[in-house]
N, C-alpha and C. Protein backbone atom coordinates (compact mmCIF):
# COMPACT_ATOMS: atom_id res chain seq x y z
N UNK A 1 266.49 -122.87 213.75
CA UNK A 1 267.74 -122.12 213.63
C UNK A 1 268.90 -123.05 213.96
N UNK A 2 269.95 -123.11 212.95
CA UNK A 2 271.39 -123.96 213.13
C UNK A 2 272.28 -123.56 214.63
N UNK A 3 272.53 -124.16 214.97
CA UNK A 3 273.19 -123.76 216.47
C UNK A 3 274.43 -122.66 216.17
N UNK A 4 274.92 -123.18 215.13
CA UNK A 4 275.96 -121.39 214.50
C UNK A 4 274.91 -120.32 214.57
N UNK A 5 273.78 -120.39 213.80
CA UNK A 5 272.93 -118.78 213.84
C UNK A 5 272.84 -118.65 215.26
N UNK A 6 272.30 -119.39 215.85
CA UNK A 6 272.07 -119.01 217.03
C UNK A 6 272.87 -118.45 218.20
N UNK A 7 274.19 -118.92 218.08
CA UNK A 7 275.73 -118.57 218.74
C UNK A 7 276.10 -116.96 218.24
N UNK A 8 275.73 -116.94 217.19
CA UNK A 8 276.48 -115.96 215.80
C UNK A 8 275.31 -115.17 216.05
N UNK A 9 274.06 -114.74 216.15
CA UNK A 9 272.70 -113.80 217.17
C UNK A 9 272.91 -113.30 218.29
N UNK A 10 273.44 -114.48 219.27
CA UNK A 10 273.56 -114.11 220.49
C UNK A 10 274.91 -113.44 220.89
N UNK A 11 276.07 -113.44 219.89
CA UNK A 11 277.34 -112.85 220.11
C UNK A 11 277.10 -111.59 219.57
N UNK A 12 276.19 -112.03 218.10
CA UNK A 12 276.34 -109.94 217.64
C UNK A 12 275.30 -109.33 218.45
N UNK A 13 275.00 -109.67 218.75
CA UNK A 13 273.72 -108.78 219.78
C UNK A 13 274.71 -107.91 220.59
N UNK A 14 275.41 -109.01 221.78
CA UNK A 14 276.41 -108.59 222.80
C UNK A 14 277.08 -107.78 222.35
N UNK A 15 277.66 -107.99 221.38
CA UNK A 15 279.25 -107.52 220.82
C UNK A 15 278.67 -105.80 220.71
N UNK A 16 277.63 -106.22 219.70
CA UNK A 16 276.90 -104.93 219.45
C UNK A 16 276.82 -103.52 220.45
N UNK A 17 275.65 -104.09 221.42
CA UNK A 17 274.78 -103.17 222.62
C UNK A 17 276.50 -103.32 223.31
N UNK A 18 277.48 -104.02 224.28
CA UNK A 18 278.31 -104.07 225.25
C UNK A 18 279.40 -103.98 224.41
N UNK A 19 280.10 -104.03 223.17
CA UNK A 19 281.50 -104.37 222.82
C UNK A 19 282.02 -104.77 222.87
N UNK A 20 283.03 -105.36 221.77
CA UNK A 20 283.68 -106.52 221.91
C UNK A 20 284.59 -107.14 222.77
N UNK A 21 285.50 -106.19 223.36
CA UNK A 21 286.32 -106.69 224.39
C UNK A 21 285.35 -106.49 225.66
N UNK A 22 284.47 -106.35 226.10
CA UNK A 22 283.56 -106.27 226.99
C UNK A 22 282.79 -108.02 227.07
N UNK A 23 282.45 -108.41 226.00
CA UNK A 23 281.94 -109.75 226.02
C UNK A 23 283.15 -111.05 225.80
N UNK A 24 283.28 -111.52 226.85
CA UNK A 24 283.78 -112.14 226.76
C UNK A 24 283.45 -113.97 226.33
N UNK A 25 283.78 -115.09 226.12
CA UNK A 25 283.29 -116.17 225.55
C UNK A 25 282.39 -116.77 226.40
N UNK A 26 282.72 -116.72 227.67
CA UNK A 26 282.16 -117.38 228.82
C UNK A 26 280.55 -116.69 228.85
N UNK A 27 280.87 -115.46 228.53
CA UNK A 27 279.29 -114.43 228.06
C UNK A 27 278.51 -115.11 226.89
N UNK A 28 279.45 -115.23 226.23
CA UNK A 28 277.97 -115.68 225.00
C UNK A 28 277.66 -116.68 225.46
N UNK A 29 278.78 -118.13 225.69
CA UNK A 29 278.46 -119.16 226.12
C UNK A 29 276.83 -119.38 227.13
N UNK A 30 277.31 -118.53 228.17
CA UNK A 30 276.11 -118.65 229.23
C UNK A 30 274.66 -117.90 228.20
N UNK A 31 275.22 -117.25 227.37
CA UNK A 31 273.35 -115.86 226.72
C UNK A 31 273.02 -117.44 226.20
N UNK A 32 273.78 -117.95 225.21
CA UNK A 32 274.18 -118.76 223.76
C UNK A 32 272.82 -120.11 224.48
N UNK A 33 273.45 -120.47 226.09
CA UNK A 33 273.11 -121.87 226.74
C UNK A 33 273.48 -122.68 226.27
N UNK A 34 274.82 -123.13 225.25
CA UNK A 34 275.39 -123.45 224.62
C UNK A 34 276.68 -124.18 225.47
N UNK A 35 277.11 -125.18 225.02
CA UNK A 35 278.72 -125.86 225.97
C UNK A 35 279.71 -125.05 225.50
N UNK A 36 280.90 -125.07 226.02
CA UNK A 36 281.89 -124.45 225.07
C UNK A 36 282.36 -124.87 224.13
N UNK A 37 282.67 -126.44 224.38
CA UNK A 37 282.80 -127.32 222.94
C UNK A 37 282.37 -127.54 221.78
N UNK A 38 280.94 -127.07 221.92
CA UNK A 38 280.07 -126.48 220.78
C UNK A 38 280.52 -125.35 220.47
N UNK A 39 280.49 -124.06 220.91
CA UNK A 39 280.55 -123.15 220.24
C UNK A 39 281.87 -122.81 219.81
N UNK A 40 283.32 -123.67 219.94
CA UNK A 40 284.53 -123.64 219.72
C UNK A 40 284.19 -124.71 218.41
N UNK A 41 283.59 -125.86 218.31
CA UNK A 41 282.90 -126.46 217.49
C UNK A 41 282.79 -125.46 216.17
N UNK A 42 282.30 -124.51 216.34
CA UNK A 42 281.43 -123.94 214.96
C UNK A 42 282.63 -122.53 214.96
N UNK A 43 283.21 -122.22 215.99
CA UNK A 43 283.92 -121.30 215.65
C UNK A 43 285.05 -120.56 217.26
N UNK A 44 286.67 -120.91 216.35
CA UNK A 44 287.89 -121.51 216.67
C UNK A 44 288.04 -120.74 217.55
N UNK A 45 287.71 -119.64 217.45
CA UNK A 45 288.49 -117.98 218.63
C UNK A 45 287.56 -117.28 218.56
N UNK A 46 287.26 -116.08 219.50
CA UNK A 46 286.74 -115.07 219.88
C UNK A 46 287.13 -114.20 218.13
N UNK A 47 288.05 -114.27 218.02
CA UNK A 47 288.61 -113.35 216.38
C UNK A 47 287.39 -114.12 215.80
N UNK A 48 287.64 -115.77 215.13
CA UNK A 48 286.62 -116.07 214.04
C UNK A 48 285.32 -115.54 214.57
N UNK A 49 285.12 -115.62 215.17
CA UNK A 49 283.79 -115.07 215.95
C UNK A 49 283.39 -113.96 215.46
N UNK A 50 284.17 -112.85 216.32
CA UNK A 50 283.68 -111.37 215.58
C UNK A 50 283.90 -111.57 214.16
N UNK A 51 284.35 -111.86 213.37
CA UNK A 51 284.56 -111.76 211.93
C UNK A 51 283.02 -112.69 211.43
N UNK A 52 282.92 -113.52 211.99
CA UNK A 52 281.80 -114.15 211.37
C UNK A 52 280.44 -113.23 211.64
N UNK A 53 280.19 -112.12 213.02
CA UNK A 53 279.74 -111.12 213.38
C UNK A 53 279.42 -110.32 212.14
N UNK A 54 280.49 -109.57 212.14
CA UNK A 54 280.54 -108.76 210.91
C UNK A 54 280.52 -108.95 209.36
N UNK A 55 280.79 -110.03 209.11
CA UNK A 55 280.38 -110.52 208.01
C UNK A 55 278.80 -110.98 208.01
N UNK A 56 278.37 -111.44 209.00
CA UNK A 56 277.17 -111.03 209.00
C UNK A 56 276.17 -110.26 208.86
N UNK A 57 276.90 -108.99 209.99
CA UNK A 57 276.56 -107.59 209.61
C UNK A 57 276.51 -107.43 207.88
N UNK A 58 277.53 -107.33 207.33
CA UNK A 58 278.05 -106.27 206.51
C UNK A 58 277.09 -107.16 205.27
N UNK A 59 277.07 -108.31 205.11
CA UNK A 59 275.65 -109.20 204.11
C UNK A 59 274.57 -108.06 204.51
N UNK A 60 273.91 -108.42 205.61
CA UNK A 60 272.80 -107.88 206.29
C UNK A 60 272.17 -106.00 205.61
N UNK A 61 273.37 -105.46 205.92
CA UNK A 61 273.44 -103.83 205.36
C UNK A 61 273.11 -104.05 204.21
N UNK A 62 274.18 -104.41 203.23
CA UNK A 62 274.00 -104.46 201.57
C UNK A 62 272.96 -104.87 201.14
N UNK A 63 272.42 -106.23 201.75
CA UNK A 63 271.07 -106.51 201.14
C UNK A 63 269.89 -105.17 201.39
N UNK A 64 269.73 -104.75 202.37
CA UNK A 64 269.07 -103.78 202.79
C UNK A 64 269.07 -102.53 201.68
N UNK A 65 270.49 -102.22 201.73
CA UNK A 65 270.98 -100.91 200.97
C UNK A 65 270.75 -101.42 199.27
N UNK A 66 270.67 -102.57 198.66
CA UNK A 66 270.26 -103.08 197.76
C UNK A 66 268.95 -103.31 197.36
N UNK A 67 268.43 -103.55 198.54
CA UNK A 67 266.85 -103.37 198.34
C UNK A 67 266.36 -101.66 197.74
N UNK A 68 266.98 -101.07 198.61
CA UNK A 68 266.70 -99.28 197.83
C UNK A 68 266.96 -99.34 196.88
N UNK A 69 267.96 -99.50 196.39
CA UNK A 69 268.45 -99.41 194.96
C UNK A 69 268.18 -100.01 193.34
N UNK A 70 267.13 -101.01 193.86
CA UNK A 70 266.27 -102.08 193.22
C UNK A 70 264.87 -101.94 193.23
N UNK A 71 264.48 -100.41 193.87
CA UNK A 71 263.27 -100.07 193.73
C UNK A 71 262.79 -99.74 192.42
N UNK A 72 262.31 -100.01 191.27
CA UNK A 72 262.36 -100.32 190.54
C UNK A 72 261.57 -98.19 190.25
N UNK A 73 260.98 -98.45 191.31
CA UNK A 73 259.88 -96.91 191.08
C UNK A 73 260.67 -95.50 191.63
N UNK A 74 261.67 -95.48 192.33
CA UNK A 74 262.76 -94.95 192.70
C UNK A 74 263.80 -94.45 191.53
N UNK A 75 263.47 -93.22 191.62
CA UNK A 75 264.81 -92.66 190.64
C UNK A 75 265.78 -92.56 191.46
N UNK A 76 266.94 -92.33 190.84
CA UNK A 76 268.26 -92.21 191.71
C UNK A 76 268.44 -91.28 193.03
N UNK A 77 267.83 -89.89 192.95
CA UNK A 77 268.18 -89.02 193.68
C UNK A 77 267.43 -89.54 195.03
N UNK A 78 265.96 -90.23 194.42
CA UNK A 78 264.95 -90.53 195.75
C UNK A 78 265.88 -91.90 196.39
N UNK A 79 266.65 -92.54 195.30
CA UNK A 79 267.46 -94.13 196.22
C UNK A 79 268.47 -92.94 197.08
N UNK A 80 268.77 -92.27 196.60
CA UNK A 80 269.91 -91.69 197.99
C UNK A 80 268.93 -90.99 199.40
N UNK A 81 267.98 -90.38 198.69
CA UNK A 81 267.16 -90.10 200.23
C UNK A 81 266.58 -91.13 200.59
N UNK A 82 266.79 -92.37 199.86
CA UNK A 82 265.69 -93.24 200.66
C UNK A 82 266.58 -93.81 201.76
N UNK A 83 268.03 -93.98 201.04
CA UNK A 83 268.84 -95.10 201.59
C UNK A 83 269.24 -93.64 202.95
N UNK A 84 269.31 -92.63 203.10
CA UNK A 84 269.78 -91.84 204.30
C UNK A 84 268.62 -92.21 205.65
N UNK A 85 267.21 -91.74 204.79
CA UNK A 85 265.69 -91.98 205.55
C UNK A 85 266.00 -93.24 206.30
N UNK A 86 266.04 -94.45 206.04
CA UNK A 86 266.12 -95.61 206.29
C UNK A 86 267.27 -95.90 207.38
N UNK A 87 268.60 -95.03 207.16
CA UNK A 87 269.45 -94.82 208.27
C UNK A 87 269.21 -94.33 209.33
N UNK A 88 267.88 -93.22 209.20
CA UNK A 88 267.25 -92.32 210.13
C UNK A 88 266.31 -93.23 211.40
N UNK A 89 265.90 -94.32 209.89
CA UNK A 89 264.90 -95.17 210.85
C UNK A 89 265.61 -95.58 212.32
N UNK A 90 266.65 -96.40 211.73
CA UNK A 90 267.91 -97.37 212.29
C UNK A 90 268.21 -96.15 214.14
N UNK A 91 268.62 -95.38 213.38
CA UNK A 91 269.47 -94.45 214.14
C UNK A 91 268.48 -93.95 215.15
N UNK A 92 267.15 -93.50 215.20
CA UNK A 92 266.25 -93.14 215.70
C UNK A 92 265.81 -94.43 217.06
N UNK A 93 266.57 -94.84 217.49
CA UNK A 93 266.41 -96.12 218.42
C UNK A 93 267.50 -95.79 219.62
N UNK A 94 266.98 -96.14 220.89
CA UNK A 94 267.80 -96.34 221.84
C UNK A 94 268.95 -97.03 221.86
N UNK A 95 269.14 -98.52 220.82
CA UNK A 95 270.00 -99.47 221.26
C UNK A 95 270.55 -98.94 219.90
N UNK A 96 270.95 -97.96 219.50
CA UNK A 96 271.85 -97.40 218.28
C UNK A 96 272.80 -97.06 219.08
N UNK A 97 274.03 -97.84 218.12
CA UNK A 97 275.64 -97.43 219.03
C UNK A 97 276.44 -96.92 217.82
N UNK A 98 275.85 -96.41 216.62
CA UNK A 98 276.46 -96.41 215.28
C UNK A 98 277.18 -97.55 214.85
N UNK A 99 278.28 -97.33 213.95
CA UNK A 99 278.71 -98.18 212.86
C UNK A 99 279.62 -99.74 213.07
N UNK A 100 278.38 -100.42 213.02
CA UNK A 100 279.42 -101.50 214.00
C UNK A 100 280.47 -101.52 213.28
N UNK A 101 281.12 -101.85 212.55
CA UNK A 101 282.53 -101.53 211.91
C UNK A 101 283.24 -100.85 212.45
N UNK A 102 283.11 -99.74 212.37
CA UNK A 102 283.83 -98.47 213.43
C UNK A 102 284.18 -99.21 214.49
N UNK A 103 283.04 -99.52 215.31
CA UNK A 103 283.10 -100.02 216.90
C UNK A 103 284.15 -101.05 216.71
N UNK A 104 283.98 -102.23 215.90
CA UNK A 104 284.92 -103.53 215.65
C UNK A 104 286.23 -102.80 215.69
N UNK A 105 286.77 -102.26 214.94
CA UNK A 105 287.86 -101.67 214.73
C UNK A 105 288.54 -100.81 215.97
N UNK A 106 287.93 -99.80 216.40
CA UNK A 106 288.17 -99.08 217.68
C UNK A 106 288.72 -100.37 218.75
N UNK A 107 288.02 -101.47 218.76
CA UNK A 107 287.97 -102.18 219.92
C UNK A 107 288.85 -103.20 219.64
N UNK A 108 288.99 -103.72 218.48
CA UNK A 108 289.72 -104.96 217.91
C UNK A 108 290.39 -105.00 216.73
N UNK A 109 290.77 -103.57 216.23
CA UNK A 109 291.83 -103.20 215.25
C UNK A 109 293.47 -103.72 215.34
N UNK A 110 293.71 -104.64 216.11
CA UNK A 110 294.79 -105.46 215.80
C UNK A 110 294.60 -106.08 215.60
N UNK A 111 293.29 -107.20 214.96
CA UNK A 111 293.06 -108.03 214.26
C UNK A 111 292.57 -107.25 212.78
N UNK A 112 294.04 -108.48 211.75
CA UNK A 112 293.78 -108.01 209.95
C UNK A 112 292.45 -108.82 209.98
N UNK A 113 292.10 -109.49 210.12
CA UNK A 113 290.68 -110.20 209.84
C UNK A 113 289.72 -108.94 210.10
N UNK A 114 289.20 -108.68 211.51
CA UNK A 114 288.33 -107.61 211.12
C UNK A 114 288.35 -106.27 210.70
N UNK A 115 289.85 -106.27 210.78
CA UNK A 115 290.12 -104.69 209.58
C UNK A 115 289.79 -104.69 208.30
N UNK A 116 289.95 -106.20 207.96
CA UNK A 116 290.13 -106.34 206.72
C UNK A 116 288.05 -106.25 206.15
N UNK A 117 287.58 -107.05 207.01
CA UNK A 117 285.87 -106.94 206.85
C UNK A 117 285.53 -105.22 206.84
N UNK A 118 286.18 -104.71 208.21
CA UNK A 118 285.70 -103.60 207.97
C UNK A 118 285.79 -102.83 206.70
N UNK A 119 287.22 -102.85 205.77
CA UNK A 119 287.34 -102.06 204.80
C UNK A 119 286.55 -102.71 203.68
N UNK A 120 286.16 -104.08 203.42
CA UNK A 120 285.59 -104.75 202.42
C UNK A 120 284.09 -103.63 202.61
N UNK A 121 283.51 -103.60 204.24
CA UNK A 121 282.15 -103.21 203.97
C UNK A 121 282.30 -101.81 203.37
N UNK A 122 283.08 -100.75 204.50
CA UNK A 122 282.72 -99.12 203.57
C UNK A 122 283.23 -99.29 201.66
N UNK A 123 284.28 -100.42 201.58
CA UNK A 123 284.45 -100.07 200.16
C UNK A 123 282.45 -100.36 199.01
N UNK A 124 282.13 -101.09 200.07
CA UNK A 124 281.17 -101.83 199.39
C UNK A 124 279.92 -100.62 199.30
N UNK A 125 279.91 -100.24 200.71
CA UNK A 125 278.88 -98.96 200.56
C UNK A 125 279.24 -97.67 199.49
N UNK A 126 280.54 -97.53 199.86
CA UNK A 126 280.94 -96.45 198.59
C UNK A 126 280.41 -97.42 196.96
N UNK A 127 280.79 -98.50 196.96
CA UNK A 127 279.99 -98.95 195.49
C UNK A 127 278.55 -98.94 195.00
N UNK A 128 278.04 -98.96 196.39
CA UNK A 128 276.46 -98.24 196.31
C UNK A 128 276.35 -97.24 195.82
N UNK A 129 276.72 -96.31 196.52
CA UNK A 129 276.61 -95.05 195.62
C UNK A 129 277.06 -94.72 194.39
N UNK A 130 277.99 -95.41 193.84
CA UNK A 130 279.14 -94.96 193.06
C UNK A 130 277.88 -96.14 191.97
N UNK A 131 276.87 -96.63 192.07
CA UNK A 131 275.97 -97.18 191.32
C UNK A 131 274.66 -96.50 191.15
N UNK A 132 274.47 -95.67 192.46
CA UNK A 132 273.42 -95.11 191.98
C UNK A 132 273.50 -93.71 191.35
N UNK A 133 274.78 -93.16 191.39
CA UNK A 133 275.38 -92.34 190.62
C UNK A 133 275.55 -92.11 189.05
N UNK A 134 276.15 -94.10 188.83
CA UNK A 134 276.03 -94.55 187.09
C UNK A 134 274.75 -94.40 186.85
N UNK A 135 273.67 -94.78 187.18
CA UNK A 135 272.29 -95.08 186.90
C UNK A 135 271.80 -93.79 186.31
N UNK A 136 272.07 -92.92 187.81
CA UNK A 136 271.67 -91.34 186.78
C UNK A 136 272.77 -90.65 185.83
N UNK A 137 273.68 -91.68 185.41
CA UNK A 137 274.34 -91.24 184.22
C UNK A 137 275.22 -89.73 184.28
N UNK A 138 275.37 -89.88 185.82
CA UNK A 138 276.45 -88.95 186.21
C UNK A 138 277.81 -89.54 186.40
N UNK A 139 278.86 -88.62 186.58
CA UNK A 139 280.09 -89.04 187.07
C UNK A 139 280.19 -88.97 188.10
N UNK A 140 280.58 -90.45 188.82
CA UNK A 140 280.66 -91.35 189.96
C UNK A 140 281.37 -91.29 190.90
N UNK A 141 282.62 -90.93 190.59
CA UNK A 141 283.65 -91.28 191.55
C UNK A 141 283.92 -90.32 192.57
N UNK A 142 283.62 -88.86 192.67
CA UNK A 142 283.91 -87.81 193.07
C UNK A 142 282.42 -87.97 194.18
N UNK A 143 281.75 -87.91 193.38
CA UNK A 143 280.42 -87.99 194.10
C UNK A 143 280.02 -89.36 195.39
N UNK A 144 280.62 -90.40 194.77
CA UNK A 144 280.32 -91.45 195.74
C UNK A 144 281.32 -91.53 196.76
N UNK A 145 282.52 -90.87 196.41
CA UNK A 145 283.00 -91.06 197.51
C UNK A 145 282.42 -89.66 198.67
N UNK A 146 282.21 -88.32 197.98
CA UNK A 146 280.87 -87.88 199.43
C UNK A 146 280.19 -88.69 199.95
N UNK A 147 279.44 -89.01 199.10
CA UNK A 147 278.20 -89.72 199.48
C UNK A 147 278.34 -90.65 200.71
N UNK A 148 279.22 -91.56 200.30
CA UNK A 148 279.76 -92.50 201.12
C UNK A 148 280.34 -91.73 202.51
N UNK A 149 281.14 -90.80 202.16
CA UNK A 149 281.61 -90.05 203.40
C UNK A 149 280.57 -89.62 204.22
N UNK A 150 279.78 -88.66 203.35
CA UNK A 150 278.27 -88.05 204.61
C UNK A 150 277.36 -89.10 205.41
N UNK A 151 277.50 -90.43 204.40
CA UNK A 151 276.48 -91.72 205.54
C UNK A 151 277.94 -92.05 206.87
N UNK A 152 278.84 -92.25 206.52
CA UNK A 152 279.77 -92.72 207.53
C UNK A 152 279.91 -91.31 208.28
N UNK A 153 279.85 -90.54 208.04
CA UNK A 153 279.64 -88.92 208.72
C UNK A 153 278.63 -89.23 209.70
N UNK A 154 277.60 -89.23 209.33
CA UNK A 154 276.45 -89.44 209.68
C UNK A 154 276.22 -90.44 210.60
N UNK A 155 276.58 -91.76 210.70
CA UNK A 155 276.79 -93.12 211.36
C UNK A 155 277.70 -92.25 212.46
N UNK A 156 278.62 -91.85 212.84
CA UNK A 156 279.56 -91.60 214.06
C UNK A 156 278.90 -89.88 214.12
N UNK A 157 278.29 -88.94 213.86
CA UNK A 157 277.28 -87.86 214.50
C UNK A 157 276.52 -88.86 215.41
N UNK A 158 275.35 -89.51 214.85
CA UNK A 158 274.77 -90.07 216.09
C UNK A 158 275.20 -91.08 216.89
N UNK A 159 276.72 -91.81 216.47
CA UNK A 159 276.68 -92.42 217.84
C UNK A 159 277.37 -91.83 218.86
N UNK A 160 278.26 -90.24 218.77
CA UNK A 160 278.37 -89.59 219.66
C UNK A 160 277.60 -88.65 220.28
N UNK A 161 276.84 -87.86 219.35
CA UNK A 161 275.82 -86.74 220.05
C UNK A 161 274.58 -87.63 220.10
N UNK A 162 274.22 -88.64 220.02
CA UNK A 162 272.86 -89.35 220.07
C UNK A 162 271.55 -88.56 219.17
N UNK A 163 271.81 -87.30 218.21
CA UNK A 163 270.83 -87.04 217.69
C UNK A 163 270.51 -87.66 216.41
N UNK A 164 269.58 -88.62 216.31
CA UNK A 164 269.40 -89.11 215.11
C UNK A 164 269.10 -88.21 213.66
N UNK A 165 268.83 -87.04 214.16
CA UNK A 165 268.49 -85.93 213.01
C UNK A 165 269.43 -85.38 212.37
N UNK A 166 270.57 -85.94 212.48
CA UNK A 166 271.66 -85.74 212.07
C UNK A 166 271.57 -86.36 210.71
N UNK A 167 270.79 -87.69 210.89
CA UNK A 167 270.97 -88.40 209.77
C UNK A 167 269.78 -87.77 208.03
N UNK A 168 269.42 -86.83 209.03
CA UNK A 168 268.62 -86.12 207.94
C UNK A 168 269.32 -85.00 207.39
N UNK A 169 270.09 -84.03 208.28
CA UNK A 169 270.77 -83.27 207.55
C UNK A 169 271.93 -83.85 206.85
N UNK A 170 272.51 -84.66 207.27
CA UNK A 170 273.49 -85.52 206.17
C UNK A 170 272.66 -85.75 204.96
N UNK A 171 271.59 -86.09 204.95
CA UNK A 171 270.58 -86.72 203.42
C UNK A 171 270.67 -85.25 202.94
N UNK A 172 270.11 -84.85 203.54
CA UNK A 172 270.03 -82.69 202.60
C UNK A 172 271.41 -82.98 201.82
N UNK A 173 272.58 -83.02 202.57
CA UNK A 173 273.63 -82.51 202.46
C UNK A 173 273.79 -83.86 201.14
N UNK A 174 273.40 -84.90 201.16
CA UNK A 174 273.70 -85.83 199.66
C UNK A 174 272.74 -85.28 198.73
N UNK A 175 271.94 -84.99 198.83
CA UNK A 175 270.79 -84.71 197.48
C UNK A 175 271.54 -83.06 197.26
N UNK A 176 271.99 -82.72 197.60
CA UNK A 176 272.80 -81.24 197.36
C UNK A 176 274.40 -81.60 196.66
N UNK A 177 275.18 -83.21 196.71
CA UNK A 177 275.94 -83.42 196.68
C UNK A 177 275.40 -83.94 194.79
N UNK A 178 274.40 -84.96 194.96
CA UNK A 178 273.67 -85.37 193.96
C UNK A 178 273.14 -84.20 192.70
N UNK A 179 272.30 -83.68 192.92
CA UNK A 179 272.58 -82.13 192.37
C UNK A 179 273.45 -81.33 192.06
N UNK A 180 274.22 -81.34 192.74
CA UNK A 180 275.80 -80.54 191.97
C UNK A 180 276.51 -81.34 191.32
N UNK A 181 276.29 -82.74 191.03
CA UNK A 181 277.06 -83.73 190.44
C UNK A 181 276.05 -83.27 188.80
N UNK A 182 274.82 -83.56 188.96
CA UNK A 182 274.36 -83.22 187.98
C UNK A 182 274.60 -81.80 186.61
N UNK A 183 274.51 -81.03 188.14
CA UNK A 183 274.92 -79.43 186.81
C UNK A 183 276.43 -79.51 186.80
N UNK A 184 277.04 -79.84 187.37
CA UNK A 184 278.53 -80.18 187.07
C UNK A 184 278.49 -81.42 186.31
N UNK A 185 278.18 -82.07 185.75
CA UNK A 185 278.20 -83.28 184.71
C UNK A 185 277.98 -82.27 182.96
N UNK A 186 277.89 -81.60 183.26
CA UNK A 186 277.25 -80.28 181.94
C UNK A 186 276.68 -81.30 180.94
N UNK A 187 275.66 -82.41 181.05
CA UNK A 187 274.44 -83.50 180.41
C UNK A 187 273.81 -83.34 181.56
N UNK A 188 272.40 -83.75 180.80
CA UNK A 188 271.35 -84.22 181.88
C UNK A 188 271.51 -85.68 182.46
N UNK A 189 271.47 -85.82 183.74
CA UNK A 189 271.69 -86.90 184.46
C UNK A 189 270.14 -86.71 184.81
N UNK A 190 269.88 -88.28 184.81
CA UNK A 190 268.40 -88.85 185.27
C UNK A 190 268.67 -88.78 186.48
N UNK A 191 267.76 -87.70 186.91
CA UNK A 191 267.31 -87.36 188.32
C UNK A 191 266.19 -88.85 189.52
């Protein structure tokens, strides 16, 4: 592992489980075992830092959420329960704090750098849907942006009430969203 992954592991971990203004450099430094000159080396400020965090993150999600969607044996309606299920997995864990984005922002929303990541990722998740929407040859735009809303719904239900089953009635609530897109499309959309 490159001494950046390893800096850039040991900061999103922290940042993650404790928050960002909670970890401070001298913190990763000591998790990291790292000098400071090194890790100022690979990255300039605590800002490039979290941004390189979350851009990490936000790769990390998509590939994931891309993997559903590339199931080749997966029709559309099952990529939206798969991709909720799979949130369920996530969410179903002790060290679930919901949407790191959210969190970034709450904590470090006067930086345009990670506002700016944050809005790149939900725009990106809404394009998920708003793809697996085209696929079943429905109309997209109305629908993905629910869609998109009930997972980010869903992401801040459990990181305040801690019930991960939340993330299942949010999935009901998309395959009901998915379905009415359909008989409201007045064509058959590939289910």
């Amino acid at each position: 592992m490159k001494i950046s992954d390893h800096i850039l592991t040991t900061a999103g971990t922290l940042f993650y489980r404790e928050g960002i203004r909670a970890v401070g450099i001298d913190r990763i430094i000591d998790e990291a075992d790292v000098a400071k000159a090194t890790l100022y080396r690979h990255f300039p400020s605590k800002d490039h830092l979290v941004a390189a965090y979350l851009t990490e993150r936000h790769e990390r999600v998509l590939l994931q959420l891309r993997e559903v969607i590339s199931t080749a044996t997966l029709q559309p309606r099952d990529q939206i329960a798969m991709i909720f299920e799979r949130l369920f997995e996530k969410a179903d864990s002790p060290e679930f704090r919901g949407c790191a984005f959210a969190l970034a922002v709450a904590e470090h929303g006067d930086s345009e750098r990670v506002v700016t990541i944050a809005r790149e990722h939900k725009n990106a998740v809404r394009e998920i849907f708003r793809s697996v929407m085209s696929a079943a040859r429905c109309p997209t735009e109305q629908a993905a942006a629910h869609l998109s809303l009930l997972y980010e719904g869903a992401l801040a239900t459990v990181a305040v009430g801690r019930d991960p089953r939340s993330v299942l009635i949010a999935r009901d609530c998309a395959l009901s969203v998915f379905d009415m897109a359909t008989i409201a499309s007045g064509v058959a959309c590939d289910a």
